[in-house]
Protein backbone atom coordinates (compact mmCIF):
# COMPACT_ATOMS: atom_id res chain seq x y z
CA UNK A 1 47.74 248.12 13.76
CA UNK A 2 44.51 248.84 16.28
CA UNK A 3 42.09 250.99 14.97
CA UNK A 4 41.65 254.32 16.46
CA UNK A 5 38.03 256.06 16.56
CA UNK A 6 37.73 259.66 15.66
CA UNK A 7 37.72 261.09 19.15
CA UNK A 8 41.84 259.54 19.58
CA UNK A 9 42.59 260.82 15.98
CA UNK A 10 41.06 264.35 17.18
CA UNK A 11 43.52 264.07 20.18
CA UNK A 12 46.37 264.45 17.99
CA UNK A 13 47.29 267.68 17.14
CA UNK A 14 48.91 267.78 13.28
CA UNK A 15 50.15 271.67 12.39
CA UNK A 16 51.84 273.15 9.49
CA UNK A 17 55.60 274.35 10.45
CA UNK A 18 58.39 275.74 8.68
CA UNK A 19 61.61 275.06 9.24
CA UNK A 20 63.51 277.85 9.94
CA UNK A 21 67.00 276.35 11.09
CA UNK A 22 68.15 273.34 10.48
CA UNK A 23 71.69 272.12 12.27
CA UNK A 24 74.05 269.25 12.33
CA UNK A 25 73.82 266.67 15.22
CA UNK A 26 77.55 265.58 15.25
CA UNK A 27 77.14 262.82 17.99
CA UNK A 28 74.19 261.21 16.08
CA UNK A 29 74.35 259.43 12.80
CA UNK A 30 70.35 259.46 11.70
CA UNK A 31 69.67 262.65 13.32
CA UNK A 32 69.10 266.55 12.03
CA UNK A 33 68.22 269.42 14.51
CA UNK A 34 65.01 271.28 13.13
CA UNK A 35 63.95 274.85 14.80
CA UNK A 36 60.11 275.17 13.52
CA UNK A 37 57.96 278.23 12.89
CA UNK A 38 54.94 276.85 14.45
CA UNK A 39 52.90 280.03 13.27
CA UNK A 40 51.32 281.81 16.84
CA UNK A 41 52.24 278.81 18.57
CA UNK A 42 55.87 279.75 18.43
CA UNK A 43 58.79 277.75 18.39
CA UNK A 44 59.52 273.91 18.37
CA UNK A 45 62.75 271.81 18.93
CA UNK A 46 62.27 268.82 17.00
CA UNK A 47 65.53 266.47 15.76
CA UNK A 48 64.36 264.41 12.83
CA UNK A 49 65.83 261.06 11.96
CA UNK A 50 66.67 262.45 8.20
CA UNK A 51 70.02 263.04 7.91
CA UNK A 52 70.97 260.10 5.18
CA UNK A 53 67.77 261.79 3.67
CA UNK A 54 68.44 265.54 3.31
CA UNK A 55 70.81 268.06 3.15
CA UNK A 56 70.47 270.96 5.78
CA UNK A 57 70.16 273.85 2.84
CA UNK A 58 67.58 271.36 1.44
CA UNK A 59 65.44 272.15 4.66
CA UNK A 60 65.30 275.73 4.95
CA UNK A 61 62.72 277.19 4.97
CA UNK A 62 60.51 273.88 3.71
CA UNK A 63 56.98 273.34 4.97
CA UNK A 64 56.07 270.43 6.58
CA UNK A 65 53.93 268.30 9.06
CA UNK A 66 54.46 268.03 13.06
CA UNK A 67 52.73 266.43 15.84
CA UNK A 68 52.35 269.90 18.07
CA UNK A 69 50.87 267.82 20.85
CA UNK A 70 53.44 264.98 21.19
CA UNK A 71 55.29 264.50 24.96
CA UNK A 72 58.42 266.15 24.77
CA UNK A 73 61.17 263.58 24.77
CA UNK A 74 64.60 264.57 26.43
CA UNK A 75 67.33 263.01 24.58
CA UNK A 76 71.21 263.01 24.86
CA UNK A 77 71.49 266.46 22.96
CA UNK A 78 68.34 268.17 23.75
CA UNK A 79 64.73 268.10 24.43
CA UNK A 80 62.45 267.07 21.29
CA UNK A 81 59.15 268.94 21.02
CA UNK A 82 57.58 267.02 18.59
CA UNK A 83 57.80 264.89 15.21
CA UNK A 84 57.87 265.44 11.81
CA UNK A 85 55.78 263.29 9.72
CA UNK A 86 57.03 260.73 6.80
CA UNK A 87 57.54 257.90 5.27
CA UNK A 88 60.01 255.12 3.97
CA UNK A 89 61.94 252.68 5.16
CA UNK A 90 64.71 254.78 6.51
CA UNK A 91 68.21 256.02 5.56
CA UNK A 92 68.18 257.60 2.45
CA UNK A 93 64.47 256.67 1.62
CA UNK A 94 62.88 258.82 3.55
CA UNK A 95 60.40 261.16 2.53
CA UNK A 96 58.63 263.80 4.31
CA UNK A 97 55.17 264.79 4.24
CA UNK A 98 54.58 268.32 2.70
CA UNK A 99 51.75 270.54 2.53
CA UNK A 100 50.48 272.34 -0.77
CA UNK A 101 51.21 275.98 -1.56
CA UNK A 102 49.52 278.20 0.38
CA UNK A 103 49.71 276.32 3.72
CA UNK A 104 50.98 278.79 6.59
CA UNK A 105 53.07 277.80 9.72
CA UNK A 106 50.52 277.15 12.27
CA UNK A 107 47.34 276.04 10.46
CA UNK A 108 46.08 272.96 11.54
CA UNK A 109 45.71 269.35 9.58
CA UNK A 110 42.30 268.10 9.70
């Protein structure tokens, strides 16, 4: 990978949501539909390639990690308004990146 300098890592926006629906993408095999709580930012679309992963109750109302500022992407069954941050090879080894207690939809990762 290139390294980045501080002023492109400041570029990217990383906030705190929580998840507050989380629906079934029938036409797509890897995908879930997440509506975040983005604190006073509102409300993103994002669909998340966890579905092999986790379980739709398993999301509800779970903190985690977007990119606020990423391009949104129109895809096939909607427009994506950001991404969710994790890690693993894929499929059922993935693993999402989760705040501590406390956190609050909105707050930004520094």
């Amino acid at each position: 990978m290139d390294e980045i300098n501080i002023e492109d890592f400041a570029k990217v926006d990383l906030r705190i949501a929580k998840v507050k629906t989380a629906l079934e993408v029938p036409e797509a095999n890897k995908l879930i539909k997440l509506v975040l709580d983005v604190g006073d930012l509102g409300e993103k679309t994002v669909f998340a390639g966890i579905k092999q992963a986790y379980t739709l109750e398993d999301l509800e109302d779970k903190l985690v990690v977007v990119v606020n500022n990423l391009k949104p992407r129109q895809m096939s069954f909607g427009l994506s308004e950001g991404m969710i941050l994790a890690a693993g090879p894929g499929g059922e080894e993935v693993f999402m990146v989760s705040p501590d207690s406390g956190a609050q939809p909105g707050m930004r990762v520094k």
